[in-house]
C-alpha atoms as a PDB file:
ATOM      1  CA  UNK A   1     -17.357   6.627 -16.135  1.00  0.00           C
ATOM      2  CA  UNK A   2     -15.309   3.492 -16.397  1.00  0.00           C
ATOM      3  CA  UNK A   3     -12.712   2.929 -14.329  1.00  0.00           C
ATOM      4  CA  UNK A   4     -10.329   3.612 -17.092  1.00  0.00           C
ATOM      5  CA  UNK A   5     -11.388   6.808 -17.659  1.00  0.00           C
ATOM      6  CA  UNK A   6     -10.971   8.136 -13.985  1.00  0.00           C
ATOM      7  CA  UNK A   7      -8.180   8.559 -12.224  1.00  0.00           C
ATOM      8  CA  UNK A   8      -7.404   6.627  -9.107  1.00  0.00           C
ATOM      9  CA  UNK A   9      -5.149   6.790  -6.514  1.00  0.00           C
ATOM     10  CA  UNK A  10      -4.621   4.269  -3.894  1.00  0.00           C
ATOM     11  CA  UNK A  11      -2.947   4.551  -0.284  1.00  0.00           C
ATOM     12  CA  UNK A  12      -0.946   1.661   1.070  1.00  0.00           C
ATOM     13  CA  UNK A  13      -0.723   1.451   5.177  1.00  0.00           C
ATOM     14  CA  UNK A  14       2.228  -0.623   5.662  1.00  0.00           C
ATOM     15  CA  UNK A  15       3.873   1.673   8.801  1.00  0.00           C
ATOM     16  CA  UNK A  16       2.468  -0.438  11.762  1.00  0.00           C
ATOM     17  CA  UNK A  17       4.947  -2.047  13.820  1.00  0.00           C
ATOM     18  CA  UNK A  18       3.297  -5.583  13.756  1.00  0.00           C
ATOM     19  CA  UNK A  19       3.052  -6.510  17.673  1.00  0.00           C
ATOM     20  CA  UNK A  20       1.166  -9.516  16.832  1.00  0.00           C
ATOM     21  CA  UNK A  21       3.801 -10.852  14.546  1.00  0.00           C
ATOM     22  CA  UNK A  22       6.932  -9.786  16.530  1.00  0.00           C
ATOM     23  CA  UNK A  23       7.541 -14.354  16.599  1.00  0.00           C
ATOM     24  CA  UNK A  24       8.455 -14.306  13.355  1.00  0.00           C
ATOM     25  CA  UNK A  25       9.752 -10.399  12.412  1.00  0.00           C
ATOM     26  CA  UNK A  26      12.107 -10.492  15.945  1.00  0.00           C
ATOM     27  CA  UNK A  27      11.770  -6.119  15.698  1.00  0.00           C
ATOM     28  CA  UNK A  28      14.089  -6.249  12.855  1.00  0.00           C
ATOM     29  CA  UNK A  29      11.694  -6.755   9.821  1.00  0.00           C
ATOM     30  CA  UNK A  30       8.263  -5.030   8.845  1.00  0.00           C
ATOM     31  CA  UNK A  31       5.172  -7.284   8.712  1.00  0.00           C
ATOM     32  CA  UNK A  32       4.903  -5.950   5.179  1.00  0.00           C
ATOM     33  CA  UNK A  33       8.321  -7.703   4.188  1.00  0.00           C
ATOM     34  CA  UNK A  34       7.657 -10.981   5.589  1.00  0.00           C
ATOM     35  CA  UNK A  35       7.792 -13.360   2.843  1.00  0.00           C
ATOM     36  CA  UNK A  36       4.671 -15.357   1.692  1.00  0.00           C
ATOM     37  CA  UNK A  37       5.097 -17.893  -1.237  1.00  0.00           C
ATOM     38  CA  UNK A  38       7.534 -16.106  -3.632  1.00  0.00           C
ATOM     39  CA  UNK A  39       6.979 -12.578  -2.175  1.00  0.00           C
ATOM     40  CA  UNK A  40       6.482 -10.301   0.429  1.00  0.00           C
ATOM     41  CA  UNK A  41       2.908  -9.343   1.703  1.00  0.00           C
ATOM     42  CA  UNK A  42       2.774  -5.847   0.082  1.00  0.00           C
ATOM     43  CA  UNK A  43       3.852  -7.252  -3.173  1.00  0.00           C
ATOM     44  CA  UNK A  44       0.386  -8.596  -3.187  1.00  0.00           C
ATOM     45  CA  UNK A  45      -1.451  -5.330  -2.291  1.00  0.00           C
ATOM     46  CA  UNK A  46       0.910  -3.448  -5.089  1.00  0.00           C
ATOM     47  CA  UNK A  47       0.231  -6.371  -7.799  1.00  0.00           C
ATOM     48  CA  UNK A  48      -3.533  -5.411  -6.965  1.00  0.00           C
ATOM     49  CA  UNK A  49      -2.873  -1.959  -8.020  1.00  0.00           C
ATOM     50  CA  UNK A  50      -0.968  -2.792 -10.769  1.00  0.00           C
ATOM     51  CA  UNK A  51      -3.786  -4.573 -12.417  1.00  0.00           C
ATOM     52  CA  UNK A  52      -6.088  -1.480 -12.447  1.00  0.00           C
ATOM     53  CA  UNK A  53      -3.074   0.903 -13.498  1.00  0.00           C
ATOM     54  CA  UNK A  54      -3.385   3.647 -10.382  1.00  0.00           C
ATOM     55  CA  UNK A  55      -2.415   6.626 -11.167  1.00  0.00           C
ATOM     56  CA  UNK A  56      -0.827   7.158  -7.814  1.00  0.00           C
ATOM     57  CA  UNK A  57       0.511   4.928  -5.139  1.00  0.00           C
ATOM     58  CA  UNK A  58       1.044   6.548  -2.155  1.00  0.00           C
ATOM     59  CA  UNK A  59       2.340   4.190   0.923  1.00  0.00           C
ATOM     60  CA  UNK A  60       1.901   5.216   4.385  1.00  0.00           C
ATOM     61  CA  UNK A  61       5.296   4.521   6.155  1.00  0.00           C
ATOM     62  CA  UNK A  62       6.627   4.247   9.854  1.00  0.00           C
ATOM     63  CA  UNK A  63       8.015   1.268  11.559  1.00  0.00           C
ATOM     64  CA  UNK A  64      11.353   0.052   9.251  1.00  0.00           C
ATOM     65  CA  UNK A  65      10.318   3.125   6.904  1.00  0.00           C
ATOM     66  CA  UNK A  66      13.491   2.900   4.682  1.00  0.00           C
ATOM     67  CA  UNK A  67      13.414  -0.893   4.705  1.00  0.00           C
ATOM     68  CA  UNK A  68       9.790  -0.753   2.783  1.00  0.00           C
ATOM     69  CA  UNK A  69      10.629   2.307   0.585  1.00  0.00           C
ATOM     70  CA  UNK A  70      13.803   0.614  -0.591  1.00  0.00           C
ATOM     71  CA  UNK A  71      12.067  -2.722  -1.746  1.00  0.00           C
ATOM     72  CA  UNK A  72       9.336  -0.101  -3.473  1.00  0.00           C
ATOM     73  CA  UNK A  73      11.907   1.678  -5.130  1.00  0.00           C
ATOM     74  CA  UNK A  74      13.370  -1.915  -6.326  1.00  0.00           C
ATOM     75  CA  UNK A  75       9.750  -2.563  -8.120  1.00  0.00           C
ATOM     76  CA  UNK A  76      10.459   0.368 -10.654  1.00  0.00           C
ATOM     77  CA  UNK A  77       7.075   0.756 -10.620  1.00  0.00           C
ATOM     78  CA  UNK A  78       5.417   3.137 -13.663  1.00  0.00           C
ATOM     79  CA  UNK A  79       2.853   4.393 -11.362  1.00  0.00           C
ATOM     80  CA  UNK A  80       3.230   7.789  -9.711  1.00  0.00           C
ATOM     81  CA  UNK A  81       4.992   6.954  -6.540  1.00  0.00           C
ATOM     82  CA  UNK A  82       4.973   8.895  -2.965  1.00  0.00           C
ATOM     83  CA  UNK A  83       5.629   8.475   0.066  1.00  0.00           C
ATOM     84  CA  UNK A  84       4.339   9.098   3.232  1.00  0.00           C
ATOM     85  CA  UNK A  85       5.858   9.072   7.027  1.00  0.00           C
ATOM     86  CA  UNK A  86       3.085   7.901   9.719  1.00  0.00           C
ATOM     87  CA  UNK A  87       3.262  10.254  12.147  1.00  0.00           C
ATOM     88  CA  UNK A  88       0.537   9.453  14.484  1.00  0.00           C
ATOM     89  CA  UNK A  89       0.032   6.453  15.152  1.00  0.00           C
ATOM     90  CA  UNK A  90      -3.087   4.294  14.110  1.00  0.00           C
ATOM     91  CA  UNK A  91      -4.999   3.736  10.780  1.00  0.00           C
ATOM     92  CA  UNK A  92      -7.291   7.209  10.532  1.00  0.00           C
ATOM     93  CA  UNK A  93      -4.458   9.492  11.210  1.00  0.00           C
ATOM     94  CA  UNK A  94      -2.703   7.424   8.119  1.00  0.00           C
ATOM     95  CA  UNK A  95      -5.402   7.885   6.164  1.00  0.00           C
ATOM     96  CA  UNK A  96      -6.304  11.343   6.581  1.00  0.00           C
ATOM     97  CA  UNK A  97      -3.095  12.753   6.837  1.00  0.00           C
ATOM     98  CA  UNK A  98      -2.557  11.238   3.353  1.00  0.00           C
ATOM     99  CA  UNK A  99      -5.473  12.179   1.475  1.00  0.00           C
ATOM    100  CA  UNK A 100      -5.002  15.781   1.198  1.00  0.00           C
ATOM    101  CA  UNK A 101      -2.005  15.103  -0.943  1.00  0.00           C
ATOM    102  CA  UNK A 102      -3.330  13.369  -3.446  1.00  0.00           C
ATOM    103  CA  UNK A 103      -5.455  15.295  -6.425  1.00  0.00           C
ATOM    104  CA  UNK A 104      -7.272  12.029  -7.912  1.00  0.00           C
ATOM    105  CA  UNK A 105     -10.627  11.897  -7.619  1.00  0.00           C
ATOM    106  CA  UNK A 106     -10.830   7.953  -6.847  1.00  0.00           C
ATOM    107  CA  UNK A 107      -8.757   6.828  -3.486  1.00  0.00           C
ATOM    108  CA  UNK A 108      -8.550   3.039  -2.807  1.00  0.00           C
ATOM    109  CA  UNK A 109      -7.288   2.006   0.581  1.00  0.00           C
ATOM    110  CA  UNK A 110      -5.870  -0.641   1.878  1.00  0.00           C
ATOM    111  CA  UNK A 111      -3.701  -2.652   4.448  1.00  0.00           C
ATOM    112  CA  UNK A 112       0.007  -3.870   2.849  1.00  0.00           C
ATOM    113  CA  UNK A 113      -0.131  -6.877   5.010  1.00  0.00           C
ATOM    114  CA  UNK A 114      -3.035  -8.689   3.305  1.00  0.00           C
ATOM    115  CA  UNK A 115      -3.358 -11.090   0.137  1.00  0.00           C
ATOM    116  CA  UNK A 116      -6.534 -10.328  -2.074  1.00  0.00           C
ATOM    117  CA  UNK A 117      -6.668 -13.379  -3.911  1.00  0.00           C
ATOM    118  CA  UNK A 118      -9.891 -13.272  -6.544  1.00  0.00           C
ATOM    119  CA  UNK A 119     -10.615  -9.796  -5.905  1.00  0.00           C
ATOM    120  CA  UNK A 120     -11.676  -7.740  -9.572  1.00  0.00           C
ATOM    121  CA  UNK A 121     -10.955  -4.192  -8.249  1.00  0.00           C
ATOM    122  CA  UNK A 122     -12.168  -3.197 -12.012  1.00  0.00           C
ATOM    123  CA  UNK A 123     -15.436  -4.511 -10.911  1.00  0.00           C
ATOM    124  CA  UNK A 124     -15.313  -2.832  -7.842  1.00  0.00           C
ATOM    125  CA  UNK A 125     -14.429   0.689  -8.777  1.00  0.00           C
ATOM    126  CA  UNK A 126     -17.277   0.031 -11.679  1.00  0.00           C
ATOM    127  CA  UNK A 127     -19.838  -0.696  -8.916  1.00  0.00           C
END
């Protein structure tokens, strides 16, 4: 089944506070906003998605929660969009916590503060 034909959903952590960055974010911005080239670090992560038309984007939120969701909502994106608030802290709890709302077959995960550059998800879903 191509990836086309299934559905996919993918889960975007971008709640962590971002102690190792707190130099340049100063507590008042999310690592996941801080600007690289034209853009902010998730925009890369949701271009990613974009390119593979998800059917669902789900983004795990916690630190600056409502700073992230508004520049989300800004993207008018055509995907299905949800959101989810991080409870429990660290990267499993995200995860798990999320899955069980989402239907799709297919789940991609990843991190909202990293840039993919090269990466054919098409080919990877295919493998």
């Amino acid at each position: 089944m191509g990836v086309n034909a299934q559905r996919v959903s993918a889960i975007i952590l971008a709640g962590g506070q971002g102690t190792r960055l707190r130099h340049i974010t100063r507590d008042k911005q999310q690592k996941v906003l801080i600007k690289v080239g034209e853009r902010p670090l998730i925009g890369y992560s949701v271009d990613l998605f974009r390119s593979i038309q998800v059917q669902r984007l789900v983004f795990c939120l916690g630190y600056h929660a409502e700073d992230v969701r508004g520049w989300i909502i800004n993207q008018e994106l055509s995907n299905i969009v949800e959101f989810a608030i991080d409870k429990c802290p660290g990267i499993v709890n995200a995860i798990l916590s999320t899955m069980s709302r989402i239907p799709e077959n297919t789940i991609v995960c990843c991190n909202g503060d990293e840039i993919r550059l090269g990466l054919n998800l098409t080919e990877v879903l295919e493998f």
